[in-house]
Protein backbone atom coordinates (compact mmCIF):
# COMPACT_ATOMS: atom_id res chain seq x y z
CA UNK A 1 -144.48 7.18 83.74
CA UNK A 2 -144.27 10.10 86.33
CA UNK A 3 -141.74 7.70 88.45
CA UNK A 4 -139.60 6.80 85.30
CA UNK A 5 -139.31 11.06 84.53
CA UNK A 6 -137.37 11.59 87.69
CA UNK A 7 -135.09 8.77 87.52
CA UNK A 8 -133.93 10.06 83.80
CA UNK A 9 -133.44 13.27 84.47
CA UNK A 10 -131.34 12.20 87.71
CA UNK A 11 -129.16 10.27 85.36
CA UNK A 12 -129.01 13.02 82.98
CA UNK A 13 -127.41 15.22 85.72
CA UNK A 14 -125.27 12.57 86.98
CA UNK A 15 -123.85 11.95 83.61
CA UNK A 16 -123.14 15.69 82.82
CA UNK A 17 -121.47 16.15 85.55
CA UNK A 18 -118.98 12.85 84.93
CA UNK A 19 -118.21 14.63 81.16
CA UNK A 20 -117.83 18.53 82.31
CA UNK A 21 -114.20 19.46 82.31
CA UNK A 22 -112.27 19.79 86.12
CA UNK A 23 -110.57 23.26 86.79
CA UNK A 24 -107.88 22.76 88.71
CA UNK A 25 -105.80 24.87 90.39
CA UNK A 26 -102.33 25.59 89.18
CA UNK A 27 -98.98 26.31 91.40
CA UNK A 28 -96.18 28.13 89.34
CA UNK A 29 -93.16 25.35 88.91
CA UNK A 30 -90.30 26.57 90.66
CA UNK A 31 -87.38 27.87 88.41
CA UNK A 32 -85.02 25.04 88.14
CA UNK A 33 -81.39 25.46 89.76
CA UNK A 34 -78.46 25.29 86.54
CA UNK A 35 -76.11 22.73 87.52
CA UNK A 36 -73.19 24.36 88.71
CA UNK A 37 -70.22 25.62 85.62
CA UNK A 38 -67.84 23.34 85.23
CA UNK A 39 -64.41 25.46 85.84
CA UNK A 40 -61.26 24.19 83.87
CA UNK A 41 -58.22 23.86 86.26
CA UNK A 42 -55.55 26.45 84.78
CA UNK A 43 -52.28 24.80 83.92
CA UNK A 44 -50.01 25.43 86.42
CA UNK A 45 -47.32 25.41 83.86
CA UNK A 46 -48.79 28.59 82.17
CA UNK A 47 -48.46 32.37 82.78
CA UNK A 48 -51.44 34.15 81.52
CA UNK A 49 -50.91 37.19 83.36
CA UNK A 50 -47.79 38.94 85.12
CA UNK A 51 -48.46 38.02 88.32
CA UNK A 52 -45.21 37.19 89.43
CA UNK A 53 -42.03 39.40 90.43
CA UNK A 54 -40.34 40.29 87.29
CA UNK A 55 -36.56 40.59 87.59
CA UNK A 56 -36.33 43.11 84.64
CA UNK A 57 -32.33 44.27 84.56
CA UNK A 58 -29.11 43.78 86.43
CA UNK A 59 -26.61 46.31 86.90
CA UNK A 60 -23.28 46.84 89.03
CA UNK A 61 -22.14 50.63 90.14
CA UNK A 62 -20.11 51.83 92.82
CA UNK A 63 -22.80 54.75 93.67
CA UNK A 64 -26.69 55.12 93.77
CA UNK A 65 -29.28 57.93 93.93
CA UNK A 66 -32.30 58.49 96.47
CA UNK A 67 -34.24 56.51 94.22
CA UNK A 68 -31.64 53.61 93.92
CA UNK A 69 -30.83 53.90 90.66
CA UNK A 70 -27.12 53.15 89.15
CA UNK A 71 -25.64 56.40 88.78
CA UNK A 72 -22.33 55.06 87.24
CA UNK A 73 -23.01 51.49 85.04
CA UNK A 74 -19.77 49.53 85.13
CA UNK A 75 -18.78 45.59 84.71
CA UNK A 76 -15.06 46.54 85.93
CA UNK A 77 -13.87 48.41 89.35
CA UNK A 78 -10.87 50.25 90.70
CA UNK A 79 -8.32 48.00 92.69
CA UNK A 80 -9.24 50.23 95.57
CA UNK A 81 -13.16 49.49 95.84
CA UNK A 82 -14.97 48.89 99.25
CA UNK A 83 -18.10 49.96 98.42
CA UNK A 84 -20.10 48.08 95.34
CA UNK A 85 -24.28 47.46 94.31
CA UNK A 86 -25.95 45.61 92.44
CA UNK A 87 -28.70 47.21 91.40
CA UNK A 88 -31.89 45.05 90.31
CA UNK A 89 -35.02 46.63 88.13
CA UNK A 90 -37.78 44.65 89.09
CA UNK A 91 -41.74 45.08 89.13
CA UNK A 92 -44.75 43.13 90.28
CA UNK A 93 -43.08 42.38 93.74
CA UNK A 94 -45.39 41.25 96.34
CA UNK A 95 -44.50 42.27 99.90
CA UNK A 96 -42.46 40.01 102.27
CA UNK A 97 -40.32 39.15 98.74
CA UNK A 98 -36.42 38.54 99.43
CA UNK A 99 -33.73 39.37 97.16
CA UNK A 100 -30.62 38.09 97.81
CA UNK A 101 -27.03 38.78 96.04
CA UNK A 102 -24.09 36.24 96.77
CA UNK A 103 -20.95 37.87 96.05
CA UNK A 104 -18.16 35.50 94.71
CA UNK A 105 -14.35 35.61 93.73
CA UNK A 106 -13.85 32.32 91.67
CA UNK A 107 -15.77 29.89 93.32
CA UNK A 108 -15.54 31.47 97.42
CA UNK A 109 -18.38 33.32 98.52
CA UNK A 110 -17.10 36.79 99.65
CA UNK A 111 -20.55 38.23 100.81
CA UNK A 112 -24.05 38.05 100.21
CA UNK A 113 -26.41 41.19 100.37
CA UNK A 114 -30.36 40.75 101.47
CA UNK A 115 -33.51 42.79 100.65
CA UNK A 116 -36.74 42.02 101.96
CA UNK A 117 -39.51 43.89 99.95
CA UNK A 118 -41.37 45.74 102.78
CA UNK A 119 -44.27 46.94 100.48
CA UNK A 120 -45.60 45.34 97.51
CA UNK A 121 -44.03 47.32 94.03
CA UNK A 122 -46.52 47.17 91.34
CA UNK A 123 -44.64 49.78 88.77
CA UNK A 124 -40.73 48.83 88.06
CA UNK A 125 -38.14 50.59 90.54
CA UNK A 126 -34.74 49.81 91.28
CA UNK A 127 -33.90 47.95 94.31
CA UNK A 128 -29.80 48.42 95.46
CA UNK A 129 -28.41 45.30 96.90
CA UNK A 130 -24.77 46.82 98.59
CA UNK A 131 -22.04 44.98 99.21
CA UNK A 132 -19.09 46.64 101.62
CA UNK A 133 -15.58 45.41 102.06
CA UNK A 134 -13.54 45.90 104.91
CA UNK A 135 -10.50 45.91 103.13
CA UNK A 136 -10.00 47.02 99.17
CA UNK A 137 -10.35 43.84 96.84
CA UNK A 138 -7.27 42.54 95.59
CA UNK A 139 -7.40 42.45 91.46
CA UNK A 140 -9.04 39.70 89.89
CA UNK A 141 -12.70 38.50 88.23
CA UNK A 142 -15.31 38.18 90.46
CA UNK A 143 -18.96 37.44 89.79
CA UNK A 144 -22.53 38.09 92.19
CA UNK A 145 -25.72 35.87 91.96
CA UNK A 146 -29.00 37.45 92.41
CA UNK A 147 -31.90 35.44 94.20
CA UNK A 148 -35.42 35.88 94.65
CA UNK A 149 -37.07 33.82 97.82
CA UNK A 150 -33.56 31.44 97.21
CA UNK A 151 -34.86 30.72 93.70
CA UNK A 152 -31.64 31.81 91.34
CA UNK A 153 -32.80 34.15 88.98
CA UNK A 154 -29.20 35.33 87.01
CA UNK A 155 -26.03 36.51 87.73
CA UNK A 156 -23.20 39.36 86.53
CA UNK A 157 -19.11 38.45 86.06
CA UNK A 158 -17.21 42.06 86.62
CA UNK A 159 -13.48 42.69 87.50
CA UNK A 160 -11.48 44.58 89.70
CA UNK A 161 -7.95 45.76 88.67
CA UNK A 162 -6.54 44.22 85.80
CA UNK A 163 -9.05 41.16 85.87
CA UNK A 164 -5.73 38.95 85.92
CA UNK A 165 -6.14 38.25 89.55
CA UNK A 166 -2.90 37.29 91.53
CA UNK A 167 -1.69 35.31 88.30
CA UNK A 168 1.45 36.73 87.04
CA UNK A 169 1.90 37.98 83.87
CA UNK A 170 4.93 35.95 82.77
CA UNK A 171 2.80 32.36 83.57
CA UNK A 172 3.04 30.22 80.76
CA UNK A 173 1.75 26.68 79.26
CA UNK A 174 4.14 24.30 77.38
CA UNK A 175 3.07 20.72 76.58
CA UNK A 176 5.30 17.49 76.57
CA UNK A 177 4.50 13.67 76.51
CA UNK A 178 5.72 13.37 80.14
CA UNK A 179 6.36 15.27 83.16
CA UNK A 180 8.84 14.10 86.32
CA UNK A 181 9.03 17.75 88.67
CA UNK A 182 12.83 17.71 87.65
CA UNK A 183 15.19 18.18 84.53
CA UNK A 184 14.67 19.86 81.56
CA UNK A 185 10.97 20.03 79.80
CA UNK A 186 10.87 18.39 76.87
CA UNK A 187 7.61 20.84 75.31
CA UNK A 188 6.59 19.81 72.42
CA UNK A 189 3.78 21.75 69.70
CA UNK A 190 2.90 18.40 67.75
CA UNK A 191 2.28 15.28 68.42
CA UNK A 192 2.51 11.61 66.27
CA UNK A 193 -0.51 10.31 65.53
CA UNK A 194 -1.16 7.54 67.97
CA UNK A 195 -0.76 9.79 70.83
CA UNK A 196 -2.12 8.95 74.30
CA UNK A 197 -0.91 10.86 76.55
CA UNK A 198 -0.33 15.28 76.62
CA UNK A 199 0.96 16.91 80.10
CA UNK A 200 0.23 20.62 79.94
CA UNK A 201 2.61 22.63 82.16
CA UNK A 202 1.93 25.56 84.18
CA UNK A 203 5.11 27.60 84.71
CA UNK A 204 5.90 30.27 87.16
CA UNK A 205 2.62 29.76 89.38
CA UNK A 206 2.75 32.50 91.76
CA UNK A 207 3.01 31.54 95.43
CA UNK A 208 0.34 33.15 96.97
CA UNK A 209 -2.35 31.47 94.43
CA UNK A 210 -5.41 30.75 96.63
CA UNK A 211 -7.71 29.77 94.12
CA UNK A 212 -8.39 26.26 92.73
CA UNK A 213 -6.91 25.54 89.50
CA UNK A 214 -9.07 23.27 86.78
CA UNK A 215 -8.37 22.99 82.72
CA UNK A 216 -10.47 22.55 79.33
CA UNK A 217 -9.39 20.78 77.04
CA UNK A 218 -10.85 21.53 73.48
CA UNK A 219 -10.34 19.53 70.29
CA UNK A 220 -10.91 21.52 67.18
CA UNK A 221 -13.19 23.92 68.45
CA UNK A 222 -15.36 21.51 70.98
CA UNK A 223 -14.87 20.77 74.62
CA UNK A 224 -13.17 17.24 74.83
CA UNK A 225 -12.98 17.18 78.86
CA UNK A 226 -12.15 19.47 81.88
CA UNK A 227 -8.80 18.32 84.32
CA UNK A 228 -7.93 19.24 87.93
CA UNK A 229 -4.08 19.37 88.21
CA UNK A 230 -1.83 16.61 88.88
CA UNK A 231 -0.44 16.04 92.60
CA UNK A 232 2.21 18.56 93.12
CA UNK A 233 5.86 17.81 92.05
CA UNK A 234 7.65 20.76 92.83
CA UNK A 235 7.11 24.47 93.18
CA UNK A 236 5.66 27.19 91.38
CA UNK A 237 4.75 24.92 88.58
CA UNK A 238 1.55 22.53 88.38
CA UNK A 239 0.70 19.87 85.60
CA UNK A 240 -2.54 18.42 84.10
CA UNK A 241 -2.29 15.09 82.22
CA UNK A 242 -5.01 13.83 79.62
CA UNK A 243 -4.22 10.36 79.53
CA UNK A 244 -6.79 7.88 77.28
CA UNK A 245 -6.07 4.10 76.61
CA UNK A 246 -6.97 4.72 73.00
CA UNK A 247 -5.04 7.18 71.12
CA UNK A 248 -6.23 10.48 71.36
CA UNK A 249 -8.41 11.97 67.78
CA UNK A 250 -5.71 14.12 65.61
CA UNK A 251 -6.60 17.67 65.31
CA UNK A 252 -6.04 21.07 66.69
CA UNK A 253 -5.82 21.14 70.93
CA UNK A 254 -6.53 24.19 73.08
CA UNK A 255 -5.95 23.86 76.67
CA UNK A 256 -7.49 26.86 79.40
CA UNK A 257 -6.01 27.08 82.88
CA UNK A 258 -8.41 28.48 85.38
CA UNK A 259 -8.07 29.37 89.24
CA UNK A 260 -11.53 30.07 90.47
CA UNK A 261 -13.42 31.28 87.38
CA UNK A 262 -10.66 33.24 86.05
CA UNK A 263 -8.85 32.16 82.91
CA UNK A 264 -4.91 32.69 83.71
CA UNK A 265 -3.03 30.62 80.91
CA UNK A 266 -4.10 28.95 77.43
CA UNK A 267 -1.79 27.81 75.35
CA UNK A 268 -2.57 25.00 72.09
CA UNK A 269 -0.82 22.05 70.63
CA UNK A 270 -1.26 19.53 67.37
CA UNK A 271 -1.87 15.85 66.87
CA UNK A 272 -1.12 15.19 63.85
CA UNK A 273 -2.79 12.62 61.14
CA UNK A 274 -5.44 13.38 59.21
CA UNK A 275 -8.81 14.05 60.68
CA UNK A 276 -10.94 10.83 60.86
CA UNK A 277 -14.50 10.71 58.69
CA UNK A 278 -17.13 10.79 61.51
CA UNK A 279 -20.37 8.62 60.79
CA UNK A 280 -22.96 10.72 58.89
CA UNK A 281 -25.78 11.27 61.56
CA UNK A 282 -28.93 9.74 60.63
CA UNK A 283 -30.97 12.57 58.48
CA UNK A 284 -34.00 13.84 60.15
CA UNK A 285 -32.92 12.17 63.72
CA UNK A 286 -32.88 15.11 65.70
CA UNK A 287 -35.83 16.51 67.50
CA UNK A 288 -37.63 19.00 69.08
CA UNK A 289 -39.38 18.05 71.69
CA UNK A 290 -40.96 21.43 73.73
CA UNK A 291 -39.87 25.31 73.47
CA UNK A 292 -41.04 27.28 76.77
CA UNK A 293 -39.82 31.39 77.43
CA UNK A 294 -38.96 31.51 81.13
CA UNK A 295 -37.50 33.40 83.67
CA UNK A 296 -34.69 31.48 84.69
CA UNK A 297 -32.82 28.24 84.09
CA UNK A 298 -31.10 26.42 86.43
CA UNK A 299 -27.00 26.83 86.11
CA UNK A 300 -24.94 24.66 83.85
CA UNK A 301 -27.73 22.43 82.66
CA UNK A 302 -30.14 24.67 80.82
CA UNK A 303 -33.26 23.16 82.59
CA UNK A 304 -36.01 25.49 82.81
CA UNK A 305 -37.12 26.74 86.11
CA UNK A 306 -40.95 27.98 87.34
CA UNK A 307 -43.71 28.68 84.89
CA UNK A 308 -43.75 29.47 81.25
CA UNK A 309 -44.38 33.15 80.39
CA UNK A 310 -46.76 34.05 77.57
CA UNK A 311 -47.28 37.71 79.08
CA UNK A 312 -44.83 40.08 80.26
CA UNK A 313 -43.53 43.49 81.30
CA UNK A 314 -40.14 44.54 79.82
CA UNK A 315 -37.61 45.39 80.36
CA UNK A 316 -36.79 41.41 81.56
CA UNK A 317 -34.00 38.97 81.03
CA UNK A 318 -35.74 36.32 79.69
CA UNK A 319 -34.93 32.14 79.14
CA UNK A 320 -35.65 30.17 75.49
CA UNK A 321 -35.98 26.66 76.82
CA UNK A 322 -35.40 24.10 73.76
CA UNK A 323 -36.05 20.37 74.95
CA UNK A 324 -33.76 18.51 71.80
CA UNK A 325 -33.33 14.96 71.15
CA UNK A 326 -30.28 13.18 69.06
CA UNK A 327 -28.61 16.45 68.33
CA UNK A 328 -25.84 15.85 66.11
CA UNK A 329 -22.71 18.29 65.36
CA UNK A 330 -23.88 18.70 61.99
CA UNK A 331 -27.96 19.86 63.35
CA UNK A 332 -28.53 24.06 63.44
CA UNK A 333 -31.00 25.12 65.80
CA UNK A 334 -32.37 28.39 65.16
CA UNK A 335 -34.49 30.33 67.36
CA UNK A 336 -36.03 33.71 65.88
CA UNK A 337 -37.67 35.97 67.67
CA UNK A 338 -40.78 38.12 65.73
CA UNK A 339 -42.15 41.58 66.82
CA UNK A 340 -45.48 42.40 65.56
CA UNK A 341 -45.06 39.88 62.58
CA UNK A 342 -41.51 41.02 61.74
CA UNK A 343 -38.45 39.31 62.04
CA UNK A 344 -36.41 41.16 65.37
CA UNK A 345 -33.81 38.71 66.50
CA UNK A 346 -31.84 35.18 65.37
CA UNK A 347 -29.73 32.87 67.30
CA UNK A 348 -28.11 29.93 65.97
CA UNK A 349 -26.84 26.86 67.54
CA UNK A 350 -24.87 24.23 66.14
CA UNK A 351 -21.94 21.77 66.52
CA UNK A 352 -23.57 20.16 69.96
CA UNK A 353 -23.92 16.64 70.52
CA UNK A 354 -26.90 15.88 72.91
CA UNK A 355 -28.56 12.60 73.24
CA UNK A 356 -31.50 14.48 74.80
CA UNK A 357 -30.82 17.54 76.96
CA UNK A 358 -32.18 21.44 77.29
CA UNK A 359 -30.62 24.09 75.23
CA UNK A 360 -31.04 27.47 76.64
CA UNK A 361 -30.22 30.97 75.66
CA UNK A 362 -30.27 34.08 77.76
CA UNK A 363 -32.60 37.22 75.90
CA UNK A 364 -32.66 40.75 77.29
CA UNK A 365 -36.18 41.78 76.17
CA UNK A 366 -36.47 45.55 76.17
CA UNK A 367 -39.72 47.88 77.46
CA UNK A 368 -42.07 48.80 75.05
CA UNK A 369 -42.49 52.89 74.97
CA UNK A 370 -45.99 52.47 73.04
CA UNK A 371 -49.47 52.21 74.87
CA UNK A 372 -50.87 49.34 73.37
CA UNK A 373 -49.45 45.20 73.89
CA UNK A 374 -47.20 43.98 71.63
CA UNK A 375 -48.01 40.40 70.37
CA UNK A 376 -43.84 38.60 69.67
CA UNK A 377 -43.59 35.03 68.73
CA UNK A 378 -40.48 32.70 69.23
CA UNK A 379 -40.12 30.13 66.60
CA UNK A 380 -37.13 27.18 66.65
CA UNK A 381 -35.70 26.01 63.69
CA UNK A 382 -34.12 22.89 63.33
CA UNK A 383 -32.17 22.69 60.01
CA UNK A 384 -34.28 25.09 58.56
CA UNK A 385 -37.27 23.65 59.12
CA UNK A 386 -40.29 25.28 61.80
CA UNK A 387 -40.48 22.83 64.51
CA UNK A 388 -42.14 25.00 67.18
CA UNK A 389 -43.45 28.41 67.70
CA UNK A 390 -45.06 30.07 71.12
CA UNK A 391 -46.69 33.83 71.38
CA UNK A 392 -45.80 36.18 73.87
CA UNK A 393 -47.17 39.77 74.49
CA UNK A 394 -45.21 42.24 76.15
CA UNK A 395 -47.22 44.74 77.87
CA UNK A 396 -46.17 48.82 77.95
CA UNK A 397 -43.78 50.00 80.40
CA UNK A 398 -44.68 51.22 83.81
């Protein structure tokens, strides 16, 4: 009995310790890394904020102040001028930016003027570009292009003189079926229905004309084609002959002479027969297929150039961009313009025929005087009906 006594109470012990609860000790967990933020790529193809140089106005003088701004706006200039600017209101230019102006007279480069932007211009200035002539330019239309790092950004048509150019006065365009260089012109204001062939004649072509000539032809109101002249038959007087193997569409002709980019003759004739039905375009056809506001569009196809612009310092000449498919004559494209939830502005398109091509119109968007943004939207109709809207807010003025 007194060897069984401290067996159990060895056991006891052993099996109170087996039940008692372990204290540990505890380490503070670490506090976990967050997995890093996903960041969203920005589309390249928007504008969020005027970061770019912003080509705000163009203007042509013949004198500046010390602070480069036009003192005399013009778009036409003695015969005598030497001495001419273009003068550029920009903002947001970054330094080692490079305007350029390319001075033309028709199609022939005459001069180009360069700016490199030595410090960066955060306000809007004026920036002259000056162009000097040794010699005073002869009369005529002329026109400069303005570029920014060789990116075209717009460009200004002005005259000097008259604006008739070396054209004379008495030139004249008479039409006939046929056209040899000798005898007597048979001109002619209508022609029979069936009709395949029109010679327009340009009489008493001055001979010191330097300047290409081309034609447009129109056909009640829309451009049929555009002509260089015929080989020369004799001189002082040039041709241009629209010839088709099918008869040409009655209707009312007008025919434009140019040399360079200055219209010097237009006369107009008549095929007669009555007007053909056209096929009734397909209702509900036509398209839109994008609307972007841009800066600039590349010349003589519309297509929009750089990034869109959803924010924006006026003043600024800005691009609508309308991507249209199976335009039809009969199709009205609309595009309105709304300030602050008010109608401001309406353009209107129509007549066009485009399989699937970029419309674009030129707006001059003017600087707001307030202190606040100004939210605008630009909304296309086609036939009346909203296809496609896109915000823009135009920040104060400098």
């Amino acid at each position: 009995m007194d060897k069984a006594l401290p067996v159990l109470l060895l056991a006891m012990v052993l099996l109170g310790a087996c039940t008692a609860p372990v204290v540990q000790s505890q380490r503070p967990l670490p506090t976990p890394t967050p997995a890093a933020a996903s960041v969203l790529t920005p589309d390249t193809n928007t504008e969020a904020r005027p970061l770019d140089p912003i080509i705000g106005q163009l203007v042509l003088a013949m004198e500046v102040g010390n602070d480069e701004a036009p003192k005399d706006q013009r778009s036409a200039f003695p015969v005598n001028a030497k001495q001419l600017y273009l003068v550029v209101r920009a903002s947001d230019m970054p330094a080692g930016a490079r305007l350029t102006a390319v001075w033309l007279r028709g199609a022939t480069e005459i001069g180009r003027s360069e700016r490199e932007i030595r410090e960066s211009i955060g306000g809007a200035r004026w920036i002259a570009l000056g162009f000097q002539s040794a010699t005073p330019l002869p009369s005529g239309e002329y026109s400069v292009r303005l570029f920014l790092d060789d990116r075209f950004v717009d460009s200004v048509v002005f005259t000097v003189g008259s604006g008739r150019g070396p054209a004379s006065d008495e030139t004249s365009l008479v039409f006939a079926t046929d056209f040899s260089g000798s005898g007597t012109i048979q001109a002619m204001s209508e022609f029979p229905l069936g009709t395949t062939r029109v010679v327009a004649i340009l009489t008493d072509v001055p001979p010191d004309l330097q300047e290409e000539l081309w034609s447009r032809w129109s056909v009640n109101g829309s451009v049929l084609t555009e002509l260089g002249p015929d080989e020369l038959r004799t001189a002082f007087v040039r041709s241009f002959t629209l010839q088709r193997a099918e008869p040409l569409p009655p209707g009312l002709y007008s025919v434009q002479v140019f040399a360079g980019q200055q219209p010097i003759a237009e006369g107009s004739f008549l095929i007669a027969g009555a007007t053909p039905t056209p096929e009734a375009p397909v209702v509900g056809n036509a398209v839109v297929e994008d609307l972007r506001i841009v800066r600039a569009v590349e010349p003589g196809t519309g297509v929009p150039v750089g990034a869109r612009v959803t924010q924006v310092r006026g003043p600024a000449r800005l691009y609508v961009a309308v991507l249209v498919r199976d335009l039809q004559p009969s199709d009205v494209l609309e595009v309105v313009w709304e300030r602050a939830g008010q109608e401001w502005n309406r353009q209107t398109v129509s007549g066009l025929t485009l399989p699937a091509n970029w419309v674009s119109l030129p707006f001059d968007l003017p600087a707001e005087s307030g202190g606040e943004p100004v939210e605008y939207s630009v909304s296309v109709l086609l036939n009346g009906t909203l296809a496609q809207r896109v915000p823009l807010t135009v920040l104060p003025g400098a």
